[in-house]
C-alpha atoms as a PDB file:
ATOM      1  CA  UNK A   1      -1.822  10.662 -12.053  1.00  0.00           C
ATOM      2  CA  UNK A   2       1.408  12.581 -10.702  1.00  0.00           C
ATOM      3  CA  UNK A   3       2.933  12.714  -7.260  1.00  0.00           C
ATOM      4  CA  UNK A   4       1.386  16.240  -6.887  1.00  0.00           C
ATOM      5  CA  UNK A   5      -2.583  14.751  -7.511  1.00  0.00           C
ATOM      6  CA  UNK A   6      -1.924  11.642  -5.941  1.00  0.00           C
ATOM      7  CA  UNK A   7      -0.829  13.269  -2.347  1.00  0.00           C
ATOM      8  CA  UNK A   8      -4.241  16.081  -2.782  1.00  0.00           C
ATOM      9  CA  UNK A   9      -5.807  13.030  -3.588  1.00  0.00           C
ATOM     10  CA  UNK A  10      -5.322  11.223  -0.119  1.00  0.00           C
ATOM     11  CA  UNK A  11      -5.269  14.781   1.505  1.00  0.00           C
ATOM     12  CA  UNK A  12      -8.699  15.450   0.859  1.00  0.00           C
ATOM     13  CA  UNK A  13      -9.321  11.699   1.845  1.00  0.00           C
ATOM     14  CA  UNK A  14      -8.231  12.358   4.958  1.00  0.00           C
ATOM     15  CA  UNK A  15      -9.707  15.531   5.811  1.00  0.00           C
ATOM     16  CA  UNK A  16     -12.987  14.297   4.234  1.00  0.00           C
ATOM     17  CA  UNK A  17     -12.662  10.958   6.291  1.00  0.00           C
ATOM     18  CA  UNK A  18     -12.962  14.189   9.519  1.00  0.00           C
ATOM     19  CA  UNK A  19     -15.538  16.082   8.415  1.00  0.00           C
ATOM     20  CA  UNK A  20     -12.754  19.355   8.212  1.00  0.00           C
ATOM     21  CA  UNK A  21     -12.793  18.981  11.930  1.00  0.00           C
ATOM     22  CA  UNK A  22      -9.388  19.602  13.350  1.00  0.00           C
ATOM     23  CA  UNK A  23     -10.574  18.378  16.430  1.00  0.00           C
ATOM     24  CA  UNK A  24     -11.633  14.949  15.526  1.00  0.00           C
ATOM     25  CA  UNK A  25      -8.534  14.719  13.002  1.00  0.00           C
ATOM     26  CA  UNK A  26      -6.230  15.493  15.950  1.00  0.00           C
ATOM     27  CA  UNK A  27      -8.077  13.273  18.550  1.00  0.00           C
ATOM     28  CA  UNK A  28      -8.431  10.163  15.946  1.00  0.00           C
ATOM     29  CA  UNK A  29      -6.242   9.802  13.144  1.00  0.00           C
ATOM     30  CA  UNK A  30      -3.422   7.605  12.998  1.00  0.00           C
ATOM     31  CA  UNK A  31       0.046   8.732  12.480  1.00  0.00           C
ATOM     32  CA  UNK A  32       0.576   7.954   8.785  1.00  0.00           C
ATOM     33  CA  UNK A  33      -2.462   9.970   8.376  1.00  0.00           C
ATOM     34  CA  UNK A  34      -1.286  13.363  10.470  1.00  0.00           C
ATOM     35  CA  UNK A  35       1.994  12.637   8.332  1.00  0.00           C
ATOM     36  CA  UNK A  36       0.033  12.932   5.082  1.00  0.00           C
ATOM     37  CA  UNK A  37      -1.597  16.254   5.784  1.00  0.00           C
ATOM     38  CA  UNK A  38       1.249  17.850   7.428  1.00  0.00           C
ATOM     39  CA  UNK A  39       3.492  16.964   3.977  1.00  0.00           C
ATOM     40  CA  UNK A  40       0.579  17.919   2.190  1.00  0.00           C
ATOM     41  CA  UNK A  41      -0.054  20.933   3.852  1.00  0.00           C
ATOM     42  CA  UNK A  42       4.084  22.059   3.961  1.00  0.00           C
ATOM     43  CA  UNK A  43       3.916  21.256   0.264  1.00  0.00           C
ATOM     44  CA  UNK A  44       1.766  23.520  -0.654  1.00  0.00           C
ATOM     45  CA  UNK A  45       2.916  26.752   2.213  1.00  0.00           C
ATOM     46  CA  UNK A  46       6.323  26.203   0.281  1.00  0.00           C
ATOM     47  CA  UNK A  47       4.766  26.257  -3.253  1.00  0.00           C
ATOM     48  CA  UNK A  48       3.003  29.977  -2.103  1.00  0.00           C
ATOM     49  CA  UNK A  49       6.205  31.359  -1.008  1.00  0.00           C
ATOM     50  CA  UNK A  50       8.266  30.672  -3.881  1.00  0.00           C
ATOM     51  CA  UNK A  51       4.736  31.882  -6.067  1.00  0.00           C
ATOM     52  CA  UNK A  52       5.038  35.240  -4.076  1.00  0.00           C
ATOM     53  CA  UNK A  53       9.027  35.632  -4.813  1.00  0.00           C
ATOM     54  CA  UNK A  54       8.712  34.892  -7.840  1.00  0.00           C
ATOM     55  CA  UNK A  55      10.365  31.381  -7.968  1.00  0.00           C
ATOM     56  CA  UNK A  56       7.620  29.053  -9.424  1.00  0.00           C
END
């Protein structure tokens, strides 16, 4: 398993560990775990820019 599959792999961990609620992900999750989905989730804004100028 790569980087790329491990980190959506604990992503969807996470947000499954929530129930998709922002809410109770904001109100309840520890740090290491709002670290994790912001990377996650910067990872993968940056990977649909470059996609739309043509970089990846």
């Amino acid at each position: 398993m790569n980087q790329s599959q491990n980190n959506k792999a604990q992503f969807e961990e996470i947000i499954q560990r929530y129930h998709h609620d922002f809410s109770d992900f904001d109100e309840f999750a520890s740090e290491e775990e709002k670290l994790i989905v912001m990377r996650y989730i910067t990872q993968e804004a940056n990977r649909a820019q470059r996609r739309l100028v043509g970089l990846e």
